[in-house]
N, C-alpha and C. Protein backbone atom coordinates (compact mmCIF):
# COMPACT_ATOMS: atom_id res chain seq x y z
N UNK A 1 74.14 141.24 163.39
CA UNK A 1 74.23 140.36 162.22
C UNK A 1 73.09 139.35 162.30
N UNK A 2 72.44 139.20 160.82
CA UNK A 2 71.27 138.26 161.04
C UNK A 2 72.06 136.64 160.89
N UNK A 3 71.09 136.19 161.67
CA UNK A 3 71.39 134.55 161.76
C UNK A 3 72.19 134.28 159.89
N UNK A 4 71.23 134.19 158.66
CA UNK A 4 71.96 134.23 157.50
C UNK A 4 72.99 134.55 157.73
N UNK A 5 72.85 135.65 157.71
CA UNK A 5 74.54 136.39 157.55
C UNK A 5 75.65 135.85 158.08
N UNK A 6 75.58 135.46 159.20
CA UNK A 6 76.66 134.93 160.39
C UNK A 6 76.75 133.68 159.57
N UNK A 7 76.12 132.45 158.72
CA UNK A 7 76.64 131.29 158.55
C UNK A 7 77.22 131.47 157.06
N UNK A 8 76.06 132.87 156.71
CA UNK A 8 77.17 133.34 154.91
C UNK A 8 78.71 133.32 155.59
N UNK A 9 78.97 134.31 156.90
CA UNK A 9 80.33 134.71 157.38
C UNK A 9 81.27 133.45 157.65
N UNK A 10 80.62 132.33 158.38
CA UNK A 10 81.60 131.00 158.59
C UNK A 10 82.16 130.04 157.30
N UNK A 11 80.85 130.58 156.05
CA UNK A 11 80.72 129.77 154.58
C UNK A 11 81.96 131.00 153.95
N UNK A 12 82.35 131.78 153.87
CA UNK A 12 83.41 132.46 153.46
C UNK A 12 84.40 132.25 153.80
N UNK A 13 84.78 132.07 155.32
CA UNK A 13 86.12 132.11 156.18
C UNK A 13 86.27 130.56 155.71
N UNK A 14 85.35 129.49 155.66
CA UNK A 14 85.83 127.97 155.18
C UNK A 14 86.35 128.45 153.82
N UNK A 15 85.32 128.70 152.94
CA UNK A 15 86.28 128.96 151.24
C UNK A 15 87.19 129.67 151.41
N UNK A 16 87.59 130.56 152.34
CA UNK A 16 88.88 131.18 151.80
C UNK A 16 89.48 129.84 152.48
N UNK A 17 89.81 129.89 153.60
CA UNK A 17 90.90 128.63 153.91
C UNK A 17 90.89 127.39 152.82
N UNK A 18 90.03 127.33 151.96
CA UNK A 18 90.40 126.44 150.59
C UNK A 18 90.96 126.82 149.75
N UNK A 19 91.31 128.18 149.62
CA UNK A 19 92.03 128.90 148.69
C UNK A 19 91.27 129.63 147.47
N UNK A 20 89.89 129.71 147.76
CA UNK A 20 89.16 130.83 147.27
C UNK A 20 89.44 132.40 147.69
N UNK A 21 89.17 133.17 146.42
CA UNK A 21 89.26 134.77 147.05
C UNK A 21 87.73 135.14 146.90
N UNK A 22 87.70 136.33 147.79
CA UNK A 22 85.98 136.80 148.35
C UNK A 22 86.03 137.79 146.86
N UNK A 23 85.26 137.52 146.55
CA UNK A 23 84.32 138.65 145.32
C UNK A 23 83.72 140.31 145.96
N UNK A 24 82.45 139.48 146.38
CA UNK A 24 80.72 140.09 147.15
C UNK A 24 80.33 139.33 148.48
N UNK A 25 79.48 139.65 148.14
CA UNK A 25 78.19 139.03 149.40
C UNK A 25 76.66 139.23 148.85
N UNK A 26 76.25 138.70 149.11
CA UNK A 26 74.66 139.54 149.40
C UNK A 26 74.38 140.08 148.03
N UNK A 27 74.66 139.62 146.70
CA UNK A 27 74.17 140.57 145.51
C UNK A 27 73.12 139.93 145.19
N UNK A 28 71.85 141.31 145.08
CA UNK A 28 70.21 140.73 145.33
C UNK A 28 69.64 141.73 144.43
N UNK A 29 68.80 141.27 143.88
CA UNK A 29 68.03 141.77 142.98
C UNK A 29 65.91 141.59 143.33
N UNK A 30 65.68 141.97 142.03
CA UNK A 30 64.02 141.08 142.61
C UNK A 30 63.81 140.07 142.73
N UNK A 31 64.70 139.37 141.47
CA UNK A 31 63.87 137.67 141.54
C UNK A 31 65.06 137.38 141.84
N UNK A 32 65.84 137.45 142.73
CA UNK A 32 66.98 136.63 143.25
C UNK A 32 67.99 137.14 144.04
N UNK A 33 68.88 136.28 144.60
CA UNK A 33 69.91 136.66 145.51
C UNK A 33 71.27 136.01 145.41
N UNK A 34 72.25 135.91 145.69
CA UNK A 34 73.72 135.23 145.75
C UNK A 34 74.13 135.43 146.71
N UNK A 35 74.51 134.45 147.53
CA UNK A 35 75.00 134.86 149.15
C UNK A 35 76.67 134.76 149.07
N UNK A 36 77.47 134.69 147.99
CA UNK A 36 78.89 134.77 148.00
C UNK A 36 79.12 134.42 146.81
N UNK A 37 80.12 135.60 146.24
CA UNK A 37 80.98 135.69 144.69
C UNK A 37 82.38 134.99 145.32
N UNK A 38 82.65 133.96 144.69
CA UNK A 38 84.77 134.21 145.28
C UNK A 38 84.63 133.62 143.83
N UNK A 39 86.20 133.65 143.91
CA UNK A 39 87.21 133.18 143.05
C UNK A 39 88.00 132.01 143.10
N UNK A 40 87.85 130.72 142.31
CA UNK A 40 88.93 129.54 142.46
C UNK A 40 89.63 129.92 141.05
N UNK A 41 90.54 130.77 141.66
CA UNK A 41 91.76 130.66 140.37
C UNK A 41 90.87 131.29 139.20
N UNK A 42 90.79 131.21 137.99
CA UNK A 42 89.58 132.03 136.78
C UNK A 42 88.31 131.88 136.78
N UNK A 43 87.93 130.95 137.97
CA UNK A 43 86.53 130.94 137.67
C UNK A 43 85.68 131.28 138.71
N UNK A 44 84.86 131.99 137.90
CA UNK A 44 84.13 132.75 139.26
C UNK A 44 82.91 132.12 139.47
N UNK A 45 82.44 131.66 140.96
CA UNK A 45 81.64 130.96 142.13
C UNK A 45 80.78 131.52 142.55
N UNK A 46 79.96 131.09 142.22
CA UNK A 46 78.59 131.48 143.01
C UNK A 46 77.83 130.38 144.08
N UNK A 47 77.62 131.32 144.83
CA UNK A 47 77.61 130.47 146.47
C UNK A 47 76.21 130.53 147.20
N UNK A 48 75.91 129.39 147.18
CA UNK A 48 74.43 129.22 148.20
C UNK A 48 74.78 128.86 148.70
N UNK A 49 74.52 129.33 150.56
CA UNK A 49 74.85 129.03 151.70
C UNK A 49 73.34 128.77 152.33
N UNK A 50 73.97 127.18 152.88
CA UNK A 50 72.46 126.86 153.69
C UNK A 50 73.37 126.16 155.14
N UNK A 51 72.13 126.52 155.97
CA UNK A 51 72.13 125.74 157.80
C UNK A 51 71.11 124.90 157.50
N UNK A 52 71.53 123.80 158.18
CA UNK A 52 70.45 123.00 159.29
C UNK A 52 70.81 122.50 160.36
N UNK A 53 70.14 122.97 161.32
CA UNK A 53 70.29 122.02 162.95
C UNK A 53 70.13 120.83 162.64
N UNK A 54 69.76 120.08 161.71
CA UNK A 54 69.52 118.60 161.98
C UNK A 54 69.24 118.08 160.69
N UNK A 55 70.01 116.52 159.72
CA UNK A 55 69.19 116.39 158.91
C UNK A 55 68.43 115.47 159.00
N UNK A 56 67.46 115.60 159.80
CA UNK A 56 66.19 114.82 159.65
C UNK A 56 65.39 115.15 158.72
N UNK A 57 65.36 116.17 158.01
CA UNK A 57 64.37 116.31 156.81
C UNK A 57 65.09 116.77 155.95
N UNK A 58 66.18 116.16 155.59
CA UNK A 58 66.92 116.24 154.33
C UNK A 58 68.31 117.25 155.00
N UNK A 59 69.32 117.27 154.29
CA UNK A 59 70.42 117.61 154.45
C UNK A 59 70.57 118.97 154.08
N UNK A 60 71.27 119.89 154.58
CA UNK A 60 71.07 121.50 154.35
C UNK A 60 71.39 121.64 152.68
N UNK A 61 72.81 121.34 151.81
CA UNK A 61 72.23 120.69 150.16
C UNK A 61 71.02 120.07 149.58
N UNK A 62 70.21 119.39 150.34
CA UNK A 62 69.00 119.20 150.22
C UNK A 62 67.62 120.20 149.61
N UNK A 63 67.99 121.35 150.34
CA UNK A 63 67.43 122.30 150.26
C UNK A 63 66.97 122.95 149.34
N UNK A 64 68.27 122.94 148.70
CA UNK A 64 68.68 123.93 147.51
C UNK A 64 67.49 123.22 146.15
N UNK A 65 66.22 124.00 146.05
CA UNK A 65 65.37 123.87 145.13
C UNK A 65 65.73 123.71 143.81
N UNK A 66 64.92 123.62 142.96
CA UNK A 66 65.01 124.25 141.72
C UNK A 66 64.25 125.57 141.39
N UNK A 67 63.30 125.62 142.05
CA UNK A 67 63.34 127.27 142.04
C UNK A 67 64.16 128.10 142.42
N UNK A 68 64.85 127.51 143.19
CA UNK A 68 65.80 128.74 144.11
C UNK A 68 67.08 128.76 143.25
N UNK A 69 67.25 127.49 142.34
CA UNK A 69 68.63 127.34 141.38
C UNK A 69 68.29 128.39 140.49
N UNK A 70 66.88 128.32 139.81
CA UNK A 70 66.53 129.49 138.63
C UNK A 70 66.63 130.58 139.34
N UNK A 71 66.91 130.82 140.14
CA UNK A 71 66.54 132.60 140.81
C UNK A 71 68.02 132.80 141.07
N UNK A 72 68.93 131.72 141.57
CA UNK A 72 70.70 132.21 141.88
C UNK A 72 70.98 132.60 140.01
N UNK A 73 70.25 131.68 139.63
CA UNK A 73 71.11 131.73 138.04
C UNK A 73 70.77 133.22 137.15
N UNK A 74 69.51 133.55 137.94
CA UNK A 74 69.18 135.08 136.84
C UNK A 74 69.70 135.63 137.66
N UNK A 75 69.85 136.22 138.87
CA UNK A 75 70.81 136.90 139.56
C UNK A 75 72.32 136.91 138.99
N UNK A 76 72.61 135.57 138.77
CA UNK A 76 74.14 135.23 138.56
C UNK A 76 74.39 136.56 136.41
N UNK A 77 73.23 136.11 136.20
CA UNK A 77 72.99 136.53 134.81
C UNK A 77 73.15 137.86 135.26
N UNK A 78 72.84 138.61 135.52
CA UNK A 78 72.68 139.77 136.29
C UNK A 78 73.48 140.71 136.67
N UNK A 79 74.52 139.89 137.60
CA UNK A 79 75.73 140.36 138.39
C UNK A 79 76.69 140.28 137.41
N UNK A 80 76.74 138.99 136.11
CA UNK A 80 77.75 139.29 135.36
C UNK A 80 77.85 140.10 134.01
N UNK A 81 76.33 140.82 133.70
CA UNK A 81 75.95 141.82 132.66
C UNK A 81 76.53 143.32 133.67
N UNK A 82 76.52 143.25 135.00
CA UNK A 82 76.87 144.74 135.77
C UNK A 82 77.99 145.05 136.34
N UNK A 83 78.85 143.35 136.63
CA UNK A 83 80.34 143.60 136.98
C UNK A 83 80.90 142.56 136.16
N UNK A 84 81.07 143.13 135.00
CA UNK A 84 81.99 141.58 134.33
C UNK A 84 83.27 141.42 135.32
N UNK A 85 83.43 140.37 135.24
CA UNK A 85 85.23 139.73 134.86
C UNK A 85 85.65 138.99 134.46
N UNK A 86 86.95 139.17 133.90
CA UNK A 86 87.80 138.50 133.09
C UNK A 86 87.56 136.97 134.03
N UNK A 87 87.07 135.68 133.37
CA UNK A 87 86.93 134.55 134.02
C UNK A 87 87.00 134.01 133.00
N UNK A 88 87.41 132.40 133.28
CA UNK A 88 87.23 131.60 132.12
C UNK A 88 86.10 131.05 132.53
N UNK A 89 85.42 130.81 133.51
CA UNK A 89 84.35 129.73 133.66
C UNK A 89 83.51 130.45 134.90
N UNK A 90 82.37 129.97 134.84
CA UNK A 90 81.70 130.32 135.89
C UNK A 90 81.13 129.06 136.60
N UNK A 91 80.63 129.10 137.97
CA UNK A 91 80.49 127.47 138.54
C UNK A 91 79.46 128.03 139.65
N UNK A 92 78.28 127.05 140.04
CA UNK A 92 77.34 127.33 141.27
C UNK A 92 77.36 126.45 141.98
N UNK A 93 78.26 126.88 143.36
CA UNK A 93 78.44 125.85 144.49
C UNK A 93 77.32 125.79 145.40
N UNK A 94 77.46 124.93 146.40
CA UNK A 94 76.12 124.95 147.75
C UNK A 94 77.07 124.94 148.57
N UNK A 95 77.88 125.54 149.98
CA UNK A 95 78.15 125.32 150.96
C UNK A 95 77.18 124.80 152.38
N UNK A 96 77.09 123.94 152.94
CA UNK A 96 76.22 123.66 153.56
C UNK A 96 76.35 123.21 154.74
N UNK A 97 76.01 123.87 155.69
CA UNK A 97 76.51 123.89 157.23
C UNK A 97 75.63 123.30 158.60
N UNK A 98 76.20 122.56 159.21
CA UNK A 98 75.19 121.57 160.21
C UNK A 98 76.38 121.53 161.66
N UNK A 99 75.64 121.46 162.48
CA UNK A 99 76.47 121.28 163.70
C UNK A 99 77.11 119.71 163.97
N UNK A 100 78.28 119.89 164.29
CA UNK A 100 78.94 118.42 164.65
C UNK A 100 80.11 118.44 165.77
N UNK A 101 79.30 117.76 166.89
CA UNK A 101 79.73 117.87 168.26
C UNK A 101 80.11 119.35 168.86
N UNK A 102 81.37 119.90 169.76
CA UNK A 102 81.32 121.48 169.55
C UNK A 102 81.24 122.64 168.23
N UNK A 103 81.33 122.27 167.49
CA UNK A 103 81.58 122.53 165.54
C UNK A 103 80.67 122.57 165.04
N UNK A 104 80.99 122.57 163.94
CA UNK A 104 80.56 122.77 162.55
C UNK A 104 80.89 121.46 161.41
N UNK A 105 79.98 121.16 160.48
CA UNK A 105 80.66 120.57 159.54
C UNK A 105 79.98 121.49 158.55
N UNK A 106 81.28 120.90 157.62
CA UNK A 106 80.71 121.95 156.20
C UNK A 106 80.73 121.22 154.86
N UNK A 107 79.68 121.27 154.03
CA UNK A 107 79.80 120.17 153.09
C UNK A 107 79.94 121.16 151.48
N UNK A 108 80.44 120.88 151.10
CA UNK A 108 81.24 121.95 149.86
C UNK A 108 80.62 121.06 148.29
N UNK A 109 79.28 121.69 148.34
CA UNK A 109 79.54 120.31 146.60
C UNK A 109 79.64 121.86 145.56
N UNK A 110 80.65 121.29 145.05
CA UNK A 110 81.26 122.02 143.97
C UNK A 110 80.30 121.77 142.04
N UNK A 111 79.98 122.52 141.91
CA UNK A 111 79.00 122.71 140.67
C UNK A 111 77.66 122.04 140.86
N UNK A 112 77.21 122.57 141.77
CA UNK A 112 75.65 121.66 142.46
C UNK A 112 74.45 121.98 141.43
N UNK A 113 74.91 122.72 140.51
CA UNK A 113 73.76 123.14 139.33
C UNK A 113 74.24 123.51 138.19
């Protein structure tokens, strides 16, 4: 498992224990990627998952560009022209993961775009 992958895997196992359900993973196209589909109840989530060892140069939410927002969002355009579902709303979260003491912290901003 690549480094990504493994903190997509800890950014899933936190949303489900919030009471999200898992969608996907990994739905990638050319100009873009989505690192996690779930479900809060009708509305379906789209998930950028970021690490940082440290925020000394900004906070792993930090990260999250505006280029990189236009590229989740045509992806997101994308994934929902090839797998609809019945949703009332759609929403683009950042999960964002940093080490704290033996752990993890995880910072969840809910509609970050």
């Amino acid at each position: 498992m690549t480094r990504g992958r493994h903190w997509e895997a800890m950014a899933r196992e936190f949303l489900l224990t919030q009471g999200l359900r898992f969608v996907a993973a990994n739905f990638a196209r050319r100009f873009g990627e989505i690192d996690l589909i779930m479900l809060d109840g009708a509305t379906l989530v789209f998930v950028e998952v970021k690490y940082r060892s440290s925020d000394r140069f900004g906070s792993s939410v930090e990260q999250v560009t505006p280029a990189k927002t236009r590229k989740i969002k045509l992806a997101a355009k994308a994934y929902l022209q090839i797998c609809p579902h019945e949703v009332e709303a759609v929403r683009f979260d950042v999960v964002g993961i940093s080490p704290e003491g033996t752990g993890y912290r995880f910072h969840w901003v809910k509609g970050a775009f």
